[in-house]
Every structure is written in structure tokens, then in C-alpha cells.
C-alpha atoms as a PDB file:
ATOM      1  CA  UNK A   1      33.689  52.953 107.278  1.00  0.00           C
ATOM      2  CA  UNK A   2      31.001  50.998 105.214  1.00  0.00           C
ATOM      3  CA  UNK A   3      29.201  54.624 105.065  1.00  0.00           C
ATOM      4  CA  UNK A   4      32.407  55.403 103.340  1.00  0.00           C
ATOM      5  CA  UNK A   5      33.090  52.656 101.105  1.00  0.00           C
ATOM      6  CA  UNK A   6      29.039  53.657  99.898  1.00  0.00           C
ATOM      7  CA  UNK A   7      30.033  56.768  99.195  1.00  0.00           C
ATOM      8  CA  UNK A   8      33.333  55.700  96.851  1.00  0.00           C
ATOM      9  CA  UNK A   9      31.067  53.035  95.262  1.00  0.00           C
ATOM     10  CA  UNK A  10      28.301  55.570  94.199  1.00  0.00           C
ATOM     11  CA  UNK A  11      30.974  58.103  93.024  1.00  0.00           C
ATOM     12  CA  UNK A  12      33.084  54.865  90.956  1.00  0.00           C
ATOM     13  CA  UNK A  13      29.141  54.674  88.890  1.00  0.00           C
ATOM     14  CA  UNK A  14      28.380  57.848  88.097  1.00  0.00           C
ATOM     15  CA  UNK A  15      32.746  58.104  86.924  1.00  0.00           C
ATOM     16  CA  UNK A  16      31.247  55.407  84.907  1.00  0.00           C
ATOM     17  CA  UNK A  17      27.968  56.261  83.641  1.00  0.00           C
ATOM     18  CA  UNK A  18      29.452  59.699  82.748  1.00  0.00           C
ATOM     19  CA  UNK A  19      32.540  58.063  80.809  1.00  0.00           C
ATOM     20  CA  UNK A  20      29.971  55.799  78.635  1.00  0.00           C
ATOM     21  CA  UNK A  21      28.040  58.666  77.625  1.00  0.00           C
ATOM     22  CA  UNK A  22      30.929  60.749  76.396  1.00  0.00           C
ATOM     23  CA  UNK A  23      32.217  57.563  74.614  1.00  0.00           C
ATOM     24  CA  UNK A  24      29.296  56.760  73.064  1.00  0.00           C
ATOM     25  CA  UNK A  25      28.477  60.016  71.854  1.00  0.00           C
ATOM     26  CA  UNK A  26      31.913  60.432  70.369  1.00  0.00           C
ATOM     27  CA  UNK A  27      31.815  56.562  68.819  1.00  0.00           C
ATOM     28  CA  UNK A  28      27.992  57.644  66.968  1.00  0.00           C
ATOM     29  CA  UNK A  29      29.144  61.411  66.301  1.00  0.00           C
ATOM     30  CA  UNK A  30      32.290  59.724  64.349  1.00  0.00           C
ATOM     31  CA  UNK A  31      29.839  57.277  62.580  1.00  0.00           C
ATOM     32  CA  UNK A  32      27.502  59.523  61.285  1.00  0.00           C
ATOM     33  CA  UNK A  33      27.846  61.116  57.863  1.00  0.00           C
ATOM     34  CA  UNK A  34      27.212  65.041  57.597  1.00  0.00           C
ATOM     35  CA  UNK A  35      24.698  65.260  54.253  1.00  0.00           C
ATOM     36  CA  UNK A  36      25.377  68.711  52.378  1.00  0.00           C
ATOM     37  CA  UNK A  37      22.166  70.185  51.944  1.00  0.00           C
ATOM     38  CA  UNK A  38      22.690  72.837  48.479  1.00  0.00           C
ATOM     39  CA  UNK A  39      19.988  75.146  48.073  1.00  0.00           C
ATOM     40  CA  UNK A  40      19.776  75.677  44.475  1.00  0.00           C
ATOM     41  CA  UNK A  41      18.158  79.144  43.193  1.00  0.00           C
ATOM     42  CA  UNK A  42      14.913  79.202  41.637  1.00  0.00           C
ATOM     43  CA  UNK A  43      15.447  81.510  38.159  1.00  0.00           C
ATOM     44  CA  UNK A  44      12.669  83.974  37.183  1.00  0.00           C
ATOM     45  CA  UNK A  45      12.362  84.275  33.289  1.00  0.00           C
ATOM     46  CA  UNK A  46      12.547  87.809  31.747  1.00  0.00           C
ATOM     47  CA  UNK A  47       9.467  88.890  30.619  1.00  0.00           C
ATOM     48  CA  UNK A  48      10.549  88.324  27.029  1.00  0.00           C
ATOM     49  CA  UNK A  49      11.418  84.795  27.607  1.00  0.00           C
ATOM     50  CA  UNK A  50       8.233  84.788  29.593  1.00  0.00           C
ATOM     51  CA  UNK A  51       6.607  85.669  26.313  1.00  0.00           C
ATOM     52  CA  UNK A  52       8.256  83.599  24.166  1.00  0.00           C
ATOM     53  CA  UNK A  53       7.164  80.473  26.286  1.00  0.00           C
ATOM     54  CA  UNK A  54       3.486  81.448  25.735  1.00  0.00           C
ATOM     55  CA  UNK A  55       1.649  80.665  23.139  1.00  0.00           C
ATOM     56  CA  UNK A  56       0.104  83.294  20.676  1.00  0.00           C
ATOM     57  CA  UNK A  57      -2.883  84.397  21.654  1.00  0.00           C
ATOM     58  CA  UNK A  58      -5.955  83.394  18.684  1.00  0.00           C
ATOM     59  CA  UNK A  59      -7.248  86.290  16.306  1.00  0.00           C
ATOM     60  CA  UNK A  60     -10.698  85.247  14.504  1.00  0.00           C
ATOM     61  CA  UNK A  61     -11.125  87.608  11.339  1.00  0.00           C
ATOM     62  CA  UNK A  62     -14.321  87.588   9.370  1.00  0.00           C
ATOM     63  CA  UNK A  63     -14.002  88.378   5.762  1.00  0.00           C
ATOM     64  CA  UNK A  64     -15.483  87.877   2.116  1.00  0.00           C
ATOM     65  CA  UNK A  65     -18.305  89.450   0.161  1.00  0.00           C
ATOM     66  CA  UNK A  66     -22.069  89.111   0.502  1.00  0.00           C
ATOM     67  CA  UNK A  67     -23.926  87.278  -2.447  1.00  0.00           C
ATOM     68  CA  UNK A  68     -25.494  90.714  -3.350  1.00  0.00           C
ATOM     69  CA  UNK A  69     -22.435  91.698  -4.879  1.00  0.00           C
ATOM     70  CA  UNK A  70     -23.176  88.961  -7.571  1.00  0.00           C
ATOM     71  CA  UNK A  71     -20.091  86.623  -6.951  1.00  0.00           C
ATOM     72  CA  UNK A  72     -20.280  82.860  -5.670  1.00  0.00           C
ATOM     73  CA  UNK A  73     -17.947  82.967  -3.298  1.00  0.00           C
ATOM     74  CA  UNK A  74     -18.351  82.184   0.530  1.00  0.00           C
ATOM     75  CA  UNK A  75     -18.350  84.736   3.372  1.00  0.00           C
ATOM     76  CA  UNK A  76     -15.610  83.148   5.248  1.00  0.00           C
ATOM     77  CA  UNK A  77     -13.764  83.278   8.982  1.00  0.00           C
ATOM     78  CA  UNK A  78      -9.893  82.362   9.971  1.00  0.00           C
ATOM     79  CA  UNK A  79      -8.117  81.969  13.074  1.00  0.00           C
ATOM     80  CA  UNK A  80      -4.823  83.550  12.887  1.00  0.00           C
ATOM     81  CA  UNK A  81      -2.029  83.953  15.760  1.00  0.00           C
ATOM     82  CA  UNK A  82      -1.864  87.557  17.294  1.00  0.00           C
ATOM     83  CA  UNK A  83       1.936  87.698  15.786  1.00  0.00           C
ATOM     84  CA  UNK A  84       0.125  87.778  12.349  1.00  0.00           C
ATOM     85  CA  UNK A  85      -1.503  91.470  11.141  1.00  0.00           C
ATOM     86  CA  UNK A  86      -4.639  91.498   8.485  1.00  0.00           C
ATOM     87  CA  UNK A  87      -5.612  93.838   6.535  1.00  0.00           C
ATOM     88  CA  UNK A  88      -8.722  94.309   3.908  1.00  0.00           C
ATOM     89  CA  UNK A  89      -8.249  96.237   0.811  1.00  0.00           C
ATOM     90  CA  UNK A  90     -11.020  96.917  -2.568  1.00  0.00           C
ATOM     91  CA  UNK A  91     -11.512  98.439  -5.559  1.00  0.00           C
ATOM     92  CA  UNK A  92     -14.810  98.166  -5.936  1.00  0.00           C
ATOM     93  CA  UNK A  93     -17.383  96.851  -4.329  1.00  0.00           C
ATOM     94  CA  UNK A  94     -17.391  93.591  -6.616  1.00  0.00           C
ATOM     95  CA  UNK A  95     -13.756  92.596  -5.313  1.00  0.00           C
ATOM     96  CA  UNK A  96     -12.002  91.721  -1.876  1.00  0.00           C
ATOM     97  CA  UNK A  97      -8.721  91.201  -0.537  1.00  0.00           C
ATOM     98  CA  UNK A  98      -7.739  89.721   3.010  1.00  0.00           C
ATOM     99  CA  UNK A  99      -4.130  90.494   3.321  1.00  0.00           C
ATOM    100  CA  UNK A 100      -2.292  88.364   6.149  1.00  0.00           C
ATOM    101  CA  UNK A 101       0.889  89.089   7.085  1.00  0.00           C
ATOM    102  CA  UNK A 102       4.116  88.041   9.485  1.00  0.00           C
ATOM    103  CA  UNK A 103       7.263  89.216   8.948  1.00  0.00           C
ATOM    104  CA  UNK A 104       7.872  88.731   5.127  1.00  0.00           C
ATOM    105  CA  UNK A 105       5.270  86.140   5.521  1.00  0.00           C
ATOM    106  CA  UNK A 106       2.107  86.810   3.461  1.00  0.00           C
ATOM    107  CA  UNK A 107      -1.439  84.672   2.782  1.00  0.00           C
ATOM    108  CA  UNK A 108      -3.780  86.531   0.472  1.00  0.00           C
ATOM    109  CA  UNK A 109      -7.486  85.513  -0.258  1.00  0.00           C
ATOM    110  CA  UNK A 110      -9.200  87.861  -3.233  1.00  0.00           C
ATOM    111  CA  UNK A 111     -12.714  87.458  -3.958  1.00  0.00           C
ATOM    112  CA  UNK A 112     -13.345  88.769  -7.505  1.00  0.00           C
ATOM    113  CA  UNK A 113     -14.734  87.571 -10.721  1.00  0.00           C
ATOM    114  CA  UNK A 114     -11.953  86.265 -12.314  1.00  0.00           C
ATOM    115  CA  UNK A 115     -11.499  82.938 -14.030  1.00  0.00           C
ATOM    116  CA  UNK A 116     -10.498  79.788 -13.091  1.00  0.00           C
ATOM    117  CA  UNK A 117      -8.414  76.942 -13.790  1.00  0.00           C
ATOM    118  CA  UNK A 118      -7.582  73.186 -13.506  1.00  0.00           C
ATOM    119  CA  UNK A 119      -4.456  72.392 -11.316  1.00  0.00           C
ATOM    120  CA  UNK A 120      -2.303  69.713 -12.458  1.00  0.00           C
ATOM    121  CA  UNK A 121      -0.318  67.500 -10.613  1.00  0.00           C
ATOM    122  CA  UNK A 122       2.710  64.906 -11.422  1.00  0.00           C
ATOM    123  CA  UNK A 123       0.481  62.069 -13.762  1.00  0.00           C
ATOM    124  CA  UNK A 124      -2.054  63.936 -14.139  1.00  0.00           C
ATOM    125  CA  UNK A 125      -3.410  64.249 -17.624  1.00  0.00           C
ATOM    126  CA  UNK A 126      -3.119  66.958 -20.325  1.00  0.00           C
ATOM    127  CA  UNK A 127      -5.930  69.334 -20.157  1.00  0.00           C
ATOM    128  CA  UNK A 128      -6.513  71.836 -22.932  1.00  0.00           C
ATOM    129  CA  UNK A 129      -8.720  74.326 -20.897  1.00  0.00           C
ATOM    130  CA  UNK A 130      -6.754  77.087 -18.633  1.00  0.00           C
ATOM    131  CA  UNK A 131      -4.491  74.764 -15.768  1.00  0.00           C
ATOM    132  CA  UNK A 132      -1.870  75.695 -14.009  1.00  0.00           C
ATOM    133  CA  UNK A 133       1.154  72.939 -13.179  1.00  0.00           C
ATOM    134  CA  UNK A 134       2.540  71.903  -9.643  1.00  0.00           C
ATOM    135  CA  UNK A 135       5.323  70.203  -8.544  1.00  0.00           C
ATOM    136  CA  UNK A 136       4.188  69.522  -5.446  1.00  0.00           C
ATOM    137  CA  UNK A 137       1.282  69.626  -2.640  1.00  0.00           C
ATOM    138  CA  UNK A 138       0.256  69.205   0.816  1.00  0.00           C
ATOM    139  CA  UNK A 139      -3.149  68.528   2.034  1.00  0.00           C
ATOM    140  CA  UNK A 140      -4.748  70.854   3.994  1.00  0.00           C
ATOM    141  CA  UNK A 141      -8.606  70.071   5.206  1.00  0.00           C
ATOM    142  CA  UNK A 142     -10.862  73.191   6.403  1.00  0.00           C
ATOM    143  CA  UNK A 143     -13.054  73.437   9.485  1.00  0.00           C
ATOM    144  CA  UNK A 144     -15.631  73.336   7.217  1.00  0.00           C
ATOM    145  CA  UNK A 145     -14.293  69.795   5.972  1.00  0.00           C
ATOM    146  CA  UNK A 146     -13.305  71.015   2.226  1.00  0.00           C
ATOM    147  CA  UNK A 147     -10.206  69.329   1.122  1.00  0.00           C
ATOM    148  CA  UNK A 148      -7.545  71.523  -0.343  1.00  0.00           C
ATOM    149  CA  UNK A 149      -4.417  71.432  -1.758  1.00  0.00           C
ATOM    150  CA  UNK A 150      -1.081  73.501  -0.731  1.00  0.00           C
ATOM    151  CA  UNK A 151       0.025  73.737  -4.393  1.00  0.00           C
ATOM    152  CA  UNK A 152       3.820  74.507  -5.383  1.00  0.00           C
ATOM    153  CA  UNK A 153       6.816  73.731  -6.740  1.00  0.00           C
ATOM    154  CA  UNK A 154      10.081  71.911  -5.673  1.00  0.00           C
ATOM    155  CA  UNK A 155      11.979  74.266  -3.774  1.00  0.00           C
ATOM    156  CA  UNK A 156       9.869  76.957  -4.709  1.00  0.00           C
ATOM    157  CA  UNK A 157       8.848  79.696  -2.239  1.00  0.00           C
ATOM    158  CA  UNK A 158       5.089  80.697  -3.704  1.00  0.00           C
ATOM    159  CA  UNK A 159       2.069  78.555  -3.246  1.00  0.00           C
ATOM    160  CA  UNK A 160      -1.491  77.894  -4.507  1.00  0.00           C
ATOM    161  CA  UNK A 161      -4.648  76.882  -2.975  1.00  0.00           C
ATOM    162  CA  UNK A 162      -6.539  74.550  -5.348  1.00  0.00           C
ATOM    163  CA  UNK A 163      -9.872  73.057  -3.668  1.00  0.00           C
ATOM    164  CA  UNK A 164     -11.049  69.233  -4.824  1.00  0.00           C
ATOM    165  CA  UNK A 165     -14.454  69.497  -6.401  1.00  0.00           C
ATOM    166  CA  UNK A 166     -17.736  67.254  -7.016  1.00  0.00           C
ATOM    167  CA  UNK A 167     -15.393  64.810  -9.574  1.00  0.00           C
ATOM    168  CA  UNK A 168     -12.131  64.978  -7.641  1.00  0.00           C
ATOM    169  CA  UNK A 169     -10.140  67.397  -9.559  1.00  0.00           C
ATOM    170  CA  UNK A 170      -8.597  70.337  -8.335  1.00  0.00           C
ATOM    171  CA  UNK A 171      -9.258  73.579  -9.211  1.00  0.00           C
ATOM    172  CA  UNK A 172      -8.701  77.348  -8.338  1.00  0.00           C
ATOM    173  CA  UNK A 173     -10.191  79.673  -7.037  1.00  0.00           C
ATOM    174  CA  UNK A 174     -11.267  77.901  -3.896  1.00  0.00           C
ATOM    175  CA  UNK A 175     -14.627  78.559  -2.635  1.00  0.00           C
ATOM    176  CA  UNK A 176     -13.596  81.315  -0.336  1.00  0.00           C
ATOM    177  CA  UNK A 177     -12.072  82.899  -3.372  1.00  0.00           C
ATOM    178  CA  UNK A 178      -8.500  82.816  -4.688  1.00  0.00           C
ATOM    179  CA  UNK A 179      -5.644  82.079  -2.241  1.00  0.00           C
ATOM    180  CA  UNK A 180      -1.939  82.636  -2.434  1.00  0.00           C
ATOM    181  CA  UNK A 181       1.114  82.012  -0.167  1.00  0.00           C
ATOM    182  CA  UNK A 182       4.259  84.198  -0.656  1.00  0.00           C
ATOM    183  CA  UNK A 183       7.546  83.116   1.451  1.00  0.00           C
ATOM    184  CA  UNK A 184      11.127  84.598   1.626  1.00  0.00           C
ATOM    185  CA  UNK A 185      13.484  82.728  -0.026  1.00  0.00           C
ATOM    186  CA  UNK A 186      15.351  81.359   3.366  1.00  0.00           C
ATOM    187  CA  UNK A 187      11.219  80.540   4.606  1.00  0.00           C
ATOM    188  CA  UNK A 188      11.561  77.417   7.213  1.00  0.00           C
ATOM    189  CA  UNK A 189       9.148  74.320   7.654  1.00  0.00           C
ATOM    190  CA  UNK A 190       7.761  75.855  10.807  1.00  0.00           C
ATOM    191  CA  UNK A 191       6.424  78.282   8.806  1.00  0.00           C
ATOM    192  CA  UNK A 192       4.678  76.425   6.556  1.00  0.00           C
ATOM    193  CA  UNK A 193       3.650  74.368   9.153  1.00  0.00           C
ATOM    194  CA  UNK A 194       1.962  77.086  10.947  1.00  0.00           C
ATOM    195  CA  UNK A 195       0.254  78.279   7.382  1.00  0.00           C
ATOM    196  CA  UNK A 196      -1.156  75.233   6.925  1.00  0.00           C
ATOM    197  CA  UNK A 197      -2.719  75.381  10.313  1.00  0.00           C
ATOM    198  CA  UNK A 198      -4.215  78.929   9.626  1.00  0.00           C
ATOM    199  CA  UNK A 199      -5.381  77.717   5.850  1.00  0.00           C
ATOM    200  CA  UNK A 200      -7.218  74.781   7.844  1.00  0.00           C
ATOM    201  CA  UNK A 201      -9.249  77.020  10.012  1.00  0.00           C
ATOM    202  CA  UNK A 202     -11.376  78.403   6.809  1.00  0.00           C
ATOM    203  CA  UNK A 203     -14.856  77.841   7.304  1.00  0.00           C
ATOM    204  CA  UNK A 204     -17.852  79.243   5.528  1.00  0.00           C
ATOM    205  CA  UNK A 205     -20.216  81.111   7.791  1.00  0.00           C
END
């Protein structure tokens, strides 16, 4: 008989060991939250946009004439983006033109003996000698450390270089020759922005 009443009593624990553990793992189970775990898909840019991220790649072009051909101006380099072309054209072999171009972008530099003039800004006084007028500039300084001026007028979509000399005028033709900007009409400030960068990479070599 006690062997008996062991046997019940060892059954009765295990009835209740087995009950707590299915309890408890319900009670927890209903307790805990279930996290969503979204995997979100990594997208691969087109090789366009690919290109369009990167920037352009940096084109050094030499240019200008020697001093044997008889002019003073410099022999010259200029870093221009790979989206810009360039292009060299003469008549002789007294004259140069660098032709850089983007789009209906365009930044010429011609070497030739030509004259010069003063270049007059707002307050600036009269001068009787050749001048041209601007409206406007922007300051551009060279790799070389020459300090020039992005000449123009108000809302105007041409520009000329004018270079500050010895007694702090400014004159053209700069020293690596005369320099022109030409712009569409609809032309943005990025643009100019990124002119003014390739202007400021001049340097005499």
C-alpha cells in the first residue's frame, strides 16, 4: 500500500511539473511581442546615373605661342572638365586661338598682336585712350596668383577677361592673351560658376 501511495505521489509531480511548463510557456509566448523584420532592397544605379554621380574627370591643355614668334604673351596651361572639347586654330604663325567648348558654352583665348585697352568699371574715371565699359565683374585669381576680372554687363550673356596690372587698373588682353566668354541666352549660375573655376586654373609655364 505505501509502495502504492509512492507511486500516485510521484505521478501527482510530474502532472504538475508538466502543467507549469505548458503554462508558463503559454503565459511568456503571450507576452512576447513578434518584431517584423522588413528587408528593404538595395537599388543599383544605371550606369548613366552612375555617371552622373561622378565627377568629370580633369583635362590639362597646354597652349600659347613661343616668344620667337615676337609677341609678349605667356605660354600658358588650363584644367578643363572632360565634358568640355578644345580645339586650336591659326592663321599664321604670329596668332593663336584656344577654342573651349560645352554645349553652347564657349571660352576663347587668342594670342595675337592686337591692341589693348583700359576696362572701366562703375566710378571709375573717364579715360580718353581705347577702354571698354562694364557693368559688372567677378574676381577670378589664377594658379599663377594674377588677379583678373570676369568683365560684363547686367544681364548680359558675353564676358571679358581684364587682368589688374603694376598700378591697379585693369586692362585687356590678359597676359595669356585675349579672353572671351560667350553664353546662351537661358546660361545658368552653375555655369559660370564652373567657368570661373576653369579661368582660375591659368598659369604661365
Amino acid at each position: 500500500m505505501d509502495k502504492l501511495f509512492s507511486i500516485f505521489g510521484k505521478v501527482i509531480l510530474i502532472v504538475i511539473v508538466l502543467g507549469s511548463l505548458t503554462y508558463g510557456g503559454y503565459y511568456f509566448g503571450k507576452q512576447t511581442k513578434i518584431t517584423e523584420v522588413r528587408v528593404v532592397p538595395t537599388l543599383t544605379p544605371t550606369p548613366k546615373e552612375q555617371a552622373s554621380l561622378k565627377p568629370a574627370a580633369l583635362v590639362t591643355v597646354v597652349a600659347g605661342l613661343a616668344k620667337s614668334a615676337g609677341l609678349s604673351f605667356d605660354q600658358y596651361s588650363i584644367v578643363i572638365p572632360s565634358t568640355w572639347s578644345s580645339k586650336k586654330e591659326s592663321q599664321t604663325t604670329m596668332d593663336e586661338k584656344l577654342i573651349l567648348t560645352k554645349d553652347d558654352y564657349s571660352i576663347t583665348i587668342f594670342q595675337a598682336a592686337t591692341g589693348g585697352a583700359l576696362c572701366l568699371y562703375p566710378n571709375d574715371a573717364e579715360f580718353e585712350g581705347p577702354s571698354s565699359k562694364f557693368e559688372v565683374f567677378t574676381i577670378i585669381t589664377t594658379q599663377d596668383l594674377r588677379t583678373l576680372r570676369r568683365s560684363g554687363d547686367k544681364n548680359g550673356s558675353a564676358f571679358t577677361i581684364c587682368q589688374k596690372s603694376v598700378d591697379n587698373s585693369y586692362q585687356q588682353p590678359t597676359n595669356y592673351g585675349h579672353i572671351s566668354i560667350k553664353l546662351p541666352a537661358n546660361f545658368t549660375p552653375e555655369i559660370l560658376t564652373e567657368i570661373d573655376s576653369i579661368i582660375s586654373s591659368l598659369k604661365k609655364i
